[in-house]
Protein backbone atom coordinates (compact mmCIF):
# COMPACT_ATOMS: atom_id res chain seq x y z
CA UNK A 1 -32.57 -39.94 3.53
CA UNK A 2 -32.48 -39.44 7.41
CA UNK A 3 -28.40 -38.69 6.67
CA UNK A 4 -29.23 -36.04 3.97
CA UNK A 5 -30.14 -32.49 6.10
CA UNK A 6 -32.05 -31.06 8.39
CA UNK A 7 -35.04 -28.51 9.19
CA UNK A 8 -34.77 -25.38 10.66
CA UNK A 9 -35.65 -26.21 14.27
CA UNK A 10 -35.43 -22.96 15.88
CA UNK A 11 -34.15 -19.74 16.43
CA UNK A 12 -30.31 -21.02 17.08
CA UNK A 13 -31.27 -24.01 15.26
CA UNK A 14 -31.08 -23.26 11.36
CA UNK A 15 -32.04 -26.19 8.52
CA UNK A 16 -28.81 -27.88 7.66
CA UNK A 17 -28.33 -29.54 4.20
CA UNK A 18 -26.31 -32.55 3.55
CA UNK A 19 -23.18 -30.84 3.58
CA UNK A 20 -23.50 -28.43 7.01
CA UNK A 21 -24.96 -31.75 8.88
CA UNK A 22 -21.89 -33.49 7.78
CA UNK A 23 -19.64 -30.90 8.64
CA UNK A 24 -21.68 -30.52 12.21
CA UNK A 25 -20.78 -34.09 12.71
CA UNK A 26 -17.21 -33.73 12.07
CA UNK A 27 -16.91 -30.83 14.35
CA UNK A 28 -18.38 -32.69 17.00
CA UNK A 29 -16.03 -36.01 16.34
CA UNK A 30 -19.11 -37.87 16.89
CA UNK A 31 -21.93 -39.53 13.73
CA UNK A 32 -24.88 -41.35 13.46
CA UNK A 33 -25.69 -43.55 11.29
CA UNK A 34 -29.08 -45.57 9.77
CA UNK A 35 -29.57 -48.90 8.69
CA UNK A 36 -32.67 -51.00 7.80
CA UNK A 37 -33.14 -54.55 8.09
CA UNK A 38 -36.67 -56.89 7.64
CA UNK A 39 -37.54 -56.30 11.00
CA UNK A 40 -36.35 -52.60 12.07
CA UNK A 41 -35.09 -49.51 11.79
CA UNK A 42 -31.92 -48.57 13.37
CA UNK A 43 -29.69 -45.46 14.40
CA UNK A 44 -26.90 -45.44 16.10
CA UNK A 45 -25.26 -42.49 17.79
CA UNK A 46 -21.19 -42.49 18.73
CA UNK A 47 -19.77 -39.77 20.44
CA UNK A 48 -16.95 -38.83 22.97
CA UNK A 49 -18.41 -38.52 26.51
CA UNK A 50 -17.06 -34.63 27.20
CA UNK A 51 -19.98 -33.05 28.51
CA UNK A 52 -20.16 -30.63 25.95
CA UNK A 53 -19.62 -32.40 23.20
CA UNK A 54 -21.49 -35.21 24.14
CA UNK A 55 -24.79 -32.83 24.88
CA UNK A 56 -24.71 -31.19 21.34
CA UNK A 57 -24.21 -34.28 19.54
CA UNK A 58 -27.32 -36.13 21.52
CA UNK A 59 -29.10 -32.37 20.42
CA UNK A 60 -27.82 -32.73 16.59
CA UNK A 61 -29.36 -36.45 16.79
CA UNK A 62 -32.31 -35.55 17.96
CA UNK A 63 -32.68 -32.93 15.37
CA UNK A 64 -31.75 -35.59 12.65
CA UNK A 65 -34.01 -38.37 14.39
CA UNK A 66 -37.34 -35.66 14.16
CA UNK A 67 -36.87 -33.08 11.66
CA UNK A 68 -35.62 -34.71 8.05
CA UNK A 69 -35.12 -32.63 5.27
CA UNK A 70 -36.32 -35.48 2.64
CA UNK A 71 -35.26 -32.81 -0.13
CA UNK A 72 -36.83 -34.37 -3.51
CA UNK A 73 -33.71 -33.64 -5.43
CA UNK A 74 -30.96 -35.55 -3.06
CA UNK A 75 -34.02 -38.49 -2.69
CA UNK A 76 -34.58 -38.62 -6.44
CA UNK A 77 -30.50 -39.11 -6.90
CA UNK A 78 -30.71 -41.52 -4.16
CA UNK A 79 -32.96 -43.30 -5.33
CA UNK A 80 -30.89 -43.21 -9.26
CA UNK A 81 -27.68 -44.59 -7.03
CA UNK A 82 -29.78 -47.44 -5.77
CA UNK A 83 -31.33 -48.72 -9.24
CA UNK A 84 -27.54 -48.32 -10.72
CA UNK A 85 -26.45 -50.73 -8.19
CA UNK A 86 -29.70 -52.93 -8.48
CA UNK A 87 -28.11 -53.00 -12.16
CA UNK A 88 -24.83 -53.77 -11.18
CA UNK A 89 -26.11 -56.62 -9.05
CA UNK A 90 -27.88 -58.34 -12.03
CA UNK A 91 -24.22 -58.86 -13.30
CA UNK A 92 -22.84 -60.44 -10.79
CA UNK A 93 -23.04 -64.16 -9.75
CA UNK A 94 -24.04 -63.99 -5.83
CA UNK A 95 -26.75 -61.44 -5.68
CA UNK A 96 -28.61 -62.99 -8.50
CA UNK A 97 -28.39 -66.29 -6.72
CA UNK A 98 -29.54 -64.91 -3.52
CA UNK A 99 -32.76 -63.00 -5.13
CA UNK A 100 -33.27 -66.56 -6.11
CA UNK A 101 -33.47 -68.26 -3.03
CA UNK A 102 -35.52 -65.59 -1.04
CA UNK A 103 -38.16 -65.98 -3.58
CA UNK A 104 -37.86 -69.20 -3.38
CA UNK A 105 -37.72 -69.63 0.73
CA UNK A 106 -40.28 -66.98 1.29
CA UNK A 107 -42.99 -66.33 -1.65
CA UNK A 108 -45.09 -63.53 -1.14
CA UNK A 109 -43.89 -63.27 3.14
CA UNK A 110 -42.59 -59.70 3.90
CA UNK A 111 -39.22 -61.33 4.64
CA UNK A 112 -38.89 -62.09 0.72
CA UNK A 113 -40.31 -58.53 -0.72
CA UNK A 114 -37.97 -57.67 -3.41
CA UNK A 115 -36.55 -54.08 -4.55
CA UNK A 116 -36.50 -53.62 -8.12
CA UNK A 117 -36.61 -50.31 -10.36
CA UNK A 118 -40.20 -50.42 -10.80
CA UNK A 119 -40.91 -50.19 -6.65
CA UNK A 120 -38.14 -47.64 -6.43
CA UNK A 121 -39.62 -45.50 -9.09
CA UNK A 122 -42.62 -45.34 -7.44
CA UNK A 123 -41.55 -44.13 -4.09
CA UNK A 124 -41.50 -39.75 -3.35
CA UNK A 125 -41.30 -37.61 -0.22
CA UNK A 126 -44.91 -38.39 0.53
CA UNK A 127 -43.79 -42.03 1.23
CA UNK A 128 -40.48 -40.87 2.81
CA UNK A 129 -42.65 -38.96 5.28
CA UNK A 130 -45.12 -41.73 6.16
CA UNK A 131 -42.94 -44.11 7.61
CA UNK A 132 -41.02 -40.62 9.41
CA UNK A 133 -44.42 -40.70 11.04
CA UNK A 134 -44.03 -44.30 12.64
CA UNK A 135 -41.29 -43.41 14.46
CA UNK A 136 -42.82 -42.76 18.10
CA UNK A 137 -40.90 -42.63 21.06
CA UNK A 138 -43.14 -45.61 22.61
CA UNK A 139 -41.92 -47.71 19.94
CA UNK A 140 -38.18 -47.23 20.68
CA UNK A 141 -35.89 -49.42 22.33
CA UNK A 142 -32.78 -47.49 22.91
CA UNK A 143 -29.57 -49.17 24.13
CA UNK A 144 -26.47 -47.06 25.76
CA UNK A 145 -22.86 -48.29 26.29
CA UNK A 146 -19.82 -45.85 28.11
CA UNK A 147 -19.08 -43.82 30.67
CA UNK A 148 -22.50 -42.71 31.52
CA UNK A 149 -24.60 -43.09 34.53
CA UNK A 150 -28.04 -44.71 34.88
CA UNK A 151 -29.63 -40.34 35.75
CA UNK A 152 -27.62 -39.14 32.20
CA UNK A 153 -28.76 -42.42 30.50
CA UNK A 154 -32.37 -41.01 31.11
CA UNK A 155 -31.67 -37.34 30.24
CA UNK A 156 -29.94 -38.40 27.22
CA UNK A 157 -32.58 -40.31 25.68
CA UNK A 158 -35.48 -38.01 26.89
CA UNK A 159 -33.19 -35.19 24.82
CA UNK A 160 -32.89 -38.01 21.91
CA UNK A 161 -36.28 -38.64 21.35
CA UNK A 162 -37.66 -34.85 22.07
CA UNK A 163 -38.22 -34.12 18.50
CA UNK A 164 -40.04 -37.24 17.89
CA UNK A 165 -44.48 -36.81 17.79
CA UNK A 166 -45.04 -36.80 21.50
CA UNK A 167 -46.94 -40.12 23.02
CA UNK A 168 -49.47 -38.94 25.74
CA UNK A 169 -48.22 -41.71 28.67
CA UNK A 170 -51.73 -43.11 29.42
CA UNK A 171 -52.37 -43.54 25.39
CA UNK A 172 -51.13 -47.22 24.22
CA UNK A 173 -48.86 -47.24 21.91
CA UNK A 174 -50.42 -47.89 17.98
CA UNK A 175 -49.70 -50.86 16.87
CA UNK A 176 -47.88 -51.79 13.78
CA UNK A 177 -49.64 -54.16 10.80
CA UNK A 178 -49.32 -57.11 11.76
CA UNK A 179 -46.72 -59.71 10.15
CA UNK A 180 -47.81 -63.01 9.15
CA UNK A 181 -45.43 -66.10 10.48
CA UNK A 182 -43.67 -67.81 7.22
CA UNK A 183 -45.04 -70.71 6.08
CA UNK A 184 -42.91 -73.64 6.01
CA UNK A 185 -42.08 -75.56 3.22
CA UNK A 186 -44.13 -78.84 1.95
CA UNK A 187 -41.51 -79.93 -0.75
CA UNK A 188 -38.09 -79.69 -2.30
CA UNK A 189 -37.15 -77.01 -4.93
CA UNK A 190 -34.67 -77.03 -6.89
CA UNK A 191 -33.99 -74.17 -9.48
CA UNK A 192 -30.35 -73.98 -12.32
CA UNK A 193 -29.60 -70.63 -13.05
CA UNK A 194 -27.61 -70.09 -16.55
CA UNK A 195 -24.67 -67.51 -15.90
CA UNK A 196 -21.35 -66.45 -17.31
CA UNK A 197 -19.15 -67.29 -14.38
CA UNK A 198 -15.95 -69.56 -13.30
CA UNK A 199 -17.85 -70.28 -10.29
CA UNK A 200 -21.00 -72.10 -9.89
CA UNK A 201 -23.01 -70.88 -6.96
CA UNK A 202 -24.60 -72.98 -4.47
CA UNK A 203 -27.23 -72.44 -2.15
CA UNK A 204 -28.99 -75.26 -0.20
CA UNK A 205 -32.07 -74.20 2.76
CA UNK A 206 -35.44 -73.22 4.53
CA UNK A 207 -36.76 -71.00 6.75
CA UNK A 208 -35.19 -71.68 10.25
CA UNK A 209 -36.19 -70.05 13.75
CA UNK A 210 -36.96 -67.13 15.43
CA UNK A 211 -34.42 -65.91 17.63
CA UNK A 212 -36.66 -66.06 20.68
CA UNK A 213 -36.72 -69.92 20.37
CA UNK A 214 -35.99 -71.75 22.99
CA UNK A 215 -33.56 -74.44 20.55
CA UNK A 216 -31.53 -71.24 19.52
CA UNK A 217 -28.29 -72.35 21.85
CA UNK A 218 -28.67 -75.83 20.59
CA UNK A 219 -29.26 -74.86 17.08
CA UNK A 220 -26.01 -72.76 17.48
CA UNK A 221 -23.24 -74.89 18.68
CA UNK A 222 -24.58 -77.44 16.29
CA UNK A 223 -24.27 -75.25 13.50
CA UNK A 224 -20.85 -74.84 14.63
CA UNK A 225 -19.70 -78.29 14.26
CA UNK A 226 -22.03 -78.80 11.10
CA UNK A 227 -20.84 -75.43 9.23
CA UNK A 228 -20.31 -72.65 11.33
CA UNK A 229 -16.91 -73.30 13.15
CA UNK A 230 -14.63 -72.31 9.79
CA UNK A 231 -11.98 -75.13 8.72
CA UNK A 232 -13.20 -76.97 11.55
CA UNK A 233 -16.76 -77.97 10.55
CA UNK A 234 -17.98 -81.27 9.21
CA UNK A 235 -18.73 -79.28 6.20
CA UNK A 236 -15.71 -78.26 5.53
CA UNK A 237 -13.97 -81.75 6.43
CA UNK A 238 -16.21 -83.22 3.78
CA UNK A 239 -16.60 -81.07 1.00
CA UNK A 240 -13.03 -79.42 0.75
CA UNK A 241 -10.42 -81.04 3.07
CA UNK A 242 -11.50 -85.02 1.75
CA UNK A 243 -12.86 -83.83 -1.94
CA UNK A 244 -11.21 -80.64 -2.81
CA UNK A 245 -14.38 -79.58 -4.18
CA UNK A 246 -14.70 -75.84 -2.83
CA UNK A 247 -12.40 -73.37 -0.81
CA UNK A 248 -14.90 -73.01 1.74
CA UNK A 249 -18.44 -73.71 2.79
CA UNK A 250 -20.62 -72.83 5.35
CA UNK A 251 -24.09 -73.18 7.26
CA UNK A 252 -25.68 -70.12 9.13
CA UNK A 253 -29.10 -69.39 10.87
CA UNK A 254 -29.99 -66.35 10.16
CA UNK A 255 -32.61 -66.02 12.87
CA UNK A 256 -35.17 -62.81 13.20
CA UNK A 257 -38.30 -61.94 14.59
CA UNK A 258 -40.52 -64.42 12.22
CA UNK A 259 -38.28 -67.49 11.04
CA UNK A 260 -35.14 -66.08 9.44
CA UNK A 261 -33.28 -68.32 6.66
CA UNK A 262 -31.36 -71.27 7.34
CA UNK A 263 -28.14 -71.14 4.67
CA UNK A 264 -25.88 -73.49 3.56
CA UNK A 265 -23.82 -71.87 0.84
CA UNK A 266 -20.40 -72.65 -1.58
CA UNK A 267 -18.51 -71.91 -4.91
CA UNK A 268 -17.24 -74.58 -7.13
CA UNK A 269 -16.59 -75.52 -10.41
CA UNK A 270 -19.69 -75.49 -12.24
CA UNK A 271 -18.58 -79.26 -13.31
CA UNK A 272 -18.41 -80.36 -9.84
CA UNK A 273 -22.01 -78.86 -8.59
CA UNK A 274 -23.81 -81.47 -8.31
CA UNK A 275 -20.94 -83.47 -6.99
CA UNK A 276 -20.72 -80.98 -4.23
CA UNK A 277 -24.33 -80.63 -3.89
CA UNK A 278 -24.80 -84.36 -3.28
CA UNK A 279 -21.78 -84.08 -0.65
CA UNK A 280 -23.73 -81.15 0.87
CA UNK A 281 -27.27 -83.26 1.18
CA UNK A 282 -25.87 -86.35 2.15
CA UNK A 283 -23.50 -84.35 5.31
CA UNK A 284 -26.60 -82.55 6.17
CA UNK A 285 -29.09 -85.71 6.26
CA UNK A 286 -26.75 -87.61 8.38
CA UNK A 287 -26.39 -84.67 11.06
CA UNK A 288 -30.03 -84.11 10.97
CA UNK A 289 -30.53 -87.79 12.14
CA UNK A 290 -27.80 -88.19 14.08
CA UNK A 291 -26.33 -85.23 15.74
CA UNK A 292 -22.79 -84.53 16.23
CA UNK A 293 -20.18 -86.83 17.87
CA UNK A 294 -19.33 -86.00 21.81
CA UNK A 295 -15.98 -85.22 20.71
CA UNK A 296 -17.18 -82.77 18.20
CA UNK A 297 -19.16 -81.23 20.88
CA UNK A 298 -16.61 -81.18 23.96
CA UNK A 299 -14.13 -79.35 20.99
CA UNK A 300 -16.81 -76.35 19.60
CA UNK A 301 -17.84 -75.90 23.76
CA UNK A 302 -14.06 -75.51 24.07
CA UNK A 303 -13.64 -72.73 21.02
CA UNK A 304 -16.96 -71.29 21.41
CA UNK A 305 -16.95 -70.55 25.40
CA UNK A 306 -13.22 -70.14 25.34
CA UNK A 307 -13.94 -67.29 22.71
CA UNK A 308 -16.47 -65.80 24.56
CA UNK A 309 -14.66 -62.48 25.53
CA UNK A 310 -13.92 -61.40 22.43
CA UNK A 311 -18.16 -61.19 21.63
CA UNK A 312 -17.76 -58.12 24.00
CA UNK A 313 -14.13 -56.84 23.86
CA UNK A 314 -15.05 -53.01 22.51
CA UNK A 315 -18.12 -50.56 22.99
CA UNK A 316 -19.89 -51.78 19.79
CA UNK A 317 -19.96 -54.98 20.32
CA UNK A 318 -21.32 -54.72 23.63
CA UNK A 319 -23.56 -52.25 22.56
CA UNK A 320 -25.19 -54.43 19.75
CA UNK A 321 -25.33 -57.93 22.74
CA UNK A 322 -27.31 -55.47 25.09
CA UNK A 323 -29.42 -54.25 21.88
CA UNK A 324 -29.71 -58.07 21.11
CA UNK A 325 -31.17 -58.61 25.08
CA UNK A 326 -34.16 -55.73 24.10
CA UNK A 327 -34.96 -56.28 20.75
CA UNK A 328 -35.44 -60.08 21.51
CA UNK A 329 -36.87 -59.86 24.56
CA UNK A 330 -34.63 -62.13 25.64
CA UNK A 331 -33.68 -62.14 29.77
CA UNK A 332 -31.28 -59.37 31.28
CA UNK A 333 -28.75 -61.80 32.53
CA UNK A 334 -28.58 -63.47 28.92
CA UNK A 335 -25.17 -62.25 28.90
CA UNK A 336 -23.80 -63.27 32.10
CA UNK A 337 -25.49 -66.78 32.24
CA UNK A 338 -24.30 -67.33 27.79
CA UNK A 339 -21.22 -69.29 28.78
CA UNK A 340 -23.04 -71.42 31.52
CA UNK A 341 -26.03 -72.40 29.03
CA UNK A 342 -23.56 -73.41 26.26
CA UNK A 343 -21.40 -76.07 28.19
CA UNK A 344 -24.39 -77.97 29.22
CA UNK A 345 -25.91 -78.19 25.74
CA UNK A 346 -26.05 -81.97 25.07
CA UNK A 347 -25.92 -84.04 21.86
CA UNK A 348 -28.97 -84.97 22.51
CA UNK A 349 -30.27 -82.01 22.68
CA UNK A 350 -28.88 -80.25 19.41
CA UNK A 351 -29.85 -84.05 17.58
CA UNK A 352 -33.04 -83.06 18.79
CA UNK A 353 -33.41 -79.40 17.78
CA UNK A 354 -31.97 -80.12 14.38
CA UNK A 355 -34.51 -82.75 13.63
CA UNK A 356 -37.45 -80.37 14.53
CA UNK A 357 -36.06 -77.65 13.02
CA UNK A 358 -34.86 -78.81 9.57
CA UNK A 359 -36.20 -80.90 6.74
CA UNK A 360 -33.58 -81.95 4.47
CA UNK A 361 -35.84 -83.63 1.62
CA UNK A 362 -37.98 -80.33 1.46
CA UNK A 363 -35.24 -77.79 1.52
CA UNK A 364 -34.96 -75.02 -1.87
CA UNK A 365 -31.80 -75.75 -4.18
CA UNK A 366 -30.58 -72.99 -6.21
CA UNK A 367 -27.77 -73.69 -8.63
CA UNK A 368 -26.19 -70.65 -10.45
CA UNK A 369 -23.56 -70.58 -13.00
CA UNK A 370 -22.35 -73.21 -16.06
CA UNK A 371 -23.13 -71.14 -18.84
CA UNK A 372 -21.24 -71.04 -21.90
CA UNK A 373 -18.08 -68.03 -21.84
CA UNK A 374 -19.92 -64.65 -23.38
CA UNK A 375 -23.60 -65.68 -22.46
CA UNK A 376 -26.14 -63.35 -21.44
CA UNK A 377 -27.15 -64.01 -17.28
């Protein structure tokens, strides 16, 4: 709703609906855009660094950042949009199976909260507002990339956050609600999902790690040679290359503030699922307990560090590293030292990680697809 207009903010400041703030935008040649994952809210500003231009685009994002319209009208067909593609979703194959397996990972943990038409009904301005009202400049954690020194980095985000409820400096900052850690797992799931499709979806996993954990380079070049390197993981060796049994498979972390999912995910047949699945347990056991191979190692060290550059080869991917380094309070030379800490991971060490990490006997299954042609989901 942040995207939809602004209020009047002044005399040479006048409200702005949707269609005057997009058209202020495009006269500027700069946007900003929202996003909202488990664990934040996000903006992010791009704009030419002409003095000019870049000053009244950092003033129109301020203006956007405090002083939302939230009309009711553009939030109530907002919120029509969203429960026509909740809708939509519930016909196809892989978001159904995904709702599946964050209910299953995560129960009642924030992490697995679940938008349906009933919570979206129930949501107005009011609400729209209140969480407006959590946005306090003490809370922010504002990363800058371009040709901009350290004296207009500090102008620019004093003038970004200006509209924002002022923070007296000796007050603390309010703290949030608290949110609880997930609870691992204490057995194996498994749940078969009748559905319509050519494709039977797959979805094997747990909850993993936090990003601040210490295993999280070991955990990651091991993922690499167990699913995460492309046509070059074991995965892939096993379940496509030797069997034929999918065009591709993978194995991701998904790590966040609290334990984010660990993923391993395919489409076959539905007569060759639990082929595949079996395949997909039995690969996974055997890494758990015994790590990759030195030559598997020496080759992802050689792709991953060799690829390095291209992690930071334009403004926005810099600019979401550096956001990386403050959101995850991870150290200021993470960057420079990244290539270093990779080549002296160790099997040893990623056999180790993994086998802390990951339980493969109590890991949720979710099969979906194998129903007759013409049946209902």
């Amino acid at each position: 709703m942040m995207d939809h207009g602004v209020r009047a903010g002044g005399p040479d400041e006048p409200a702005l609906d949707e269609n005057g703030l997009s058209e202020a935008w495009a006269d500027l040649g700069a946007e900003l855009s929202a996003s909202a994952s488990s664990d934040r809210l996000s903006f992010s500003l791009r704009t030419l660094t002409e003095p000019d231009l870049l000053r009244r685009a950092v003033r129109l994002a301020a203006r956007q950042l405090g002083q939302p319209a939230f009309d009711p009208a553009i939030l109530r067909r907002e919120l029509e949009q969203s429960m026509a593609a909740l809708r939509e979703d519930r016909t196809r194959p892989g978001p159904v199976a995904l709702r599946a397996f964050s209910r299953a990972l995560y129960g009642s943990h924030p992490y697995g909260a679940e938008i349906n038409e009933q919570t979206l009904q129930s949501i107005g301005v009011a609400d729209a507002e209140a969480v407006h009202r959590t946005l306090l400049p003490c809370r922010a954690r504002v990363t800058l990339v371009g040709a901009v020194d350290r004296s207009q980095a500090d102008a620019l985000v004093r003038e970004l956050l200006s509209a924002l409820p002022a923070q007296a400096v000796a007050t603390p900052c309010p703290a949030l609600p608290p949110v609880p850690e997930v609870v691992p797992l204490t057995q194996a799931s498994e749940e078969r999902i009748a559905f319509a499709s050519a494709q039977a979806q797959l979805l094997l996993g747990q909850p993993g790690i936090a990003r601040r954990d210490p295993d999280y380079l070991a955990l990651f070049v091991g993922n690499h040679i167990l699913g995460g390197g492309g046509f070059v993981s074991r995965l892939t060796a096993e379940v496509r290359e030797k069997r034929g049994l999918s065009y591709s498979v993978y194995s991701a972390f998904s790590p966040a503030l609290h334990a984010g999912a660990f993923r391993i995910g395919l489409q076959t047949r539905p007569d060759q699922a639990d082929q595949a699945l079996a395949v997909v347990r039995e690969v996974l056991a055997q890494f758990v307990e015994q790590g990759p191979t030195e030559e598997e190692l020496q080759a992802a060290k050689a792709n991953l560090v060799g690829g390095f550059a291209l992690r930071i080869d334009s403004n926005r991917k810099l600019l979401d590293n550096v956001a990386n380094i403050a959101w995850n309070d991870l150290p200021l030379d993470y960057l420079d030292t990244w290539a270093q800490q990779v080549s002296r991971i160790t099997t040893g060490q990623i056999r180790a990680a993994f086998g802390r990490v990951l339980q493969p006997g109590r890991m949720v299954t979710v099969v979906l697809g194998g129903a007759a042609a013409g049946a209902p989901p």
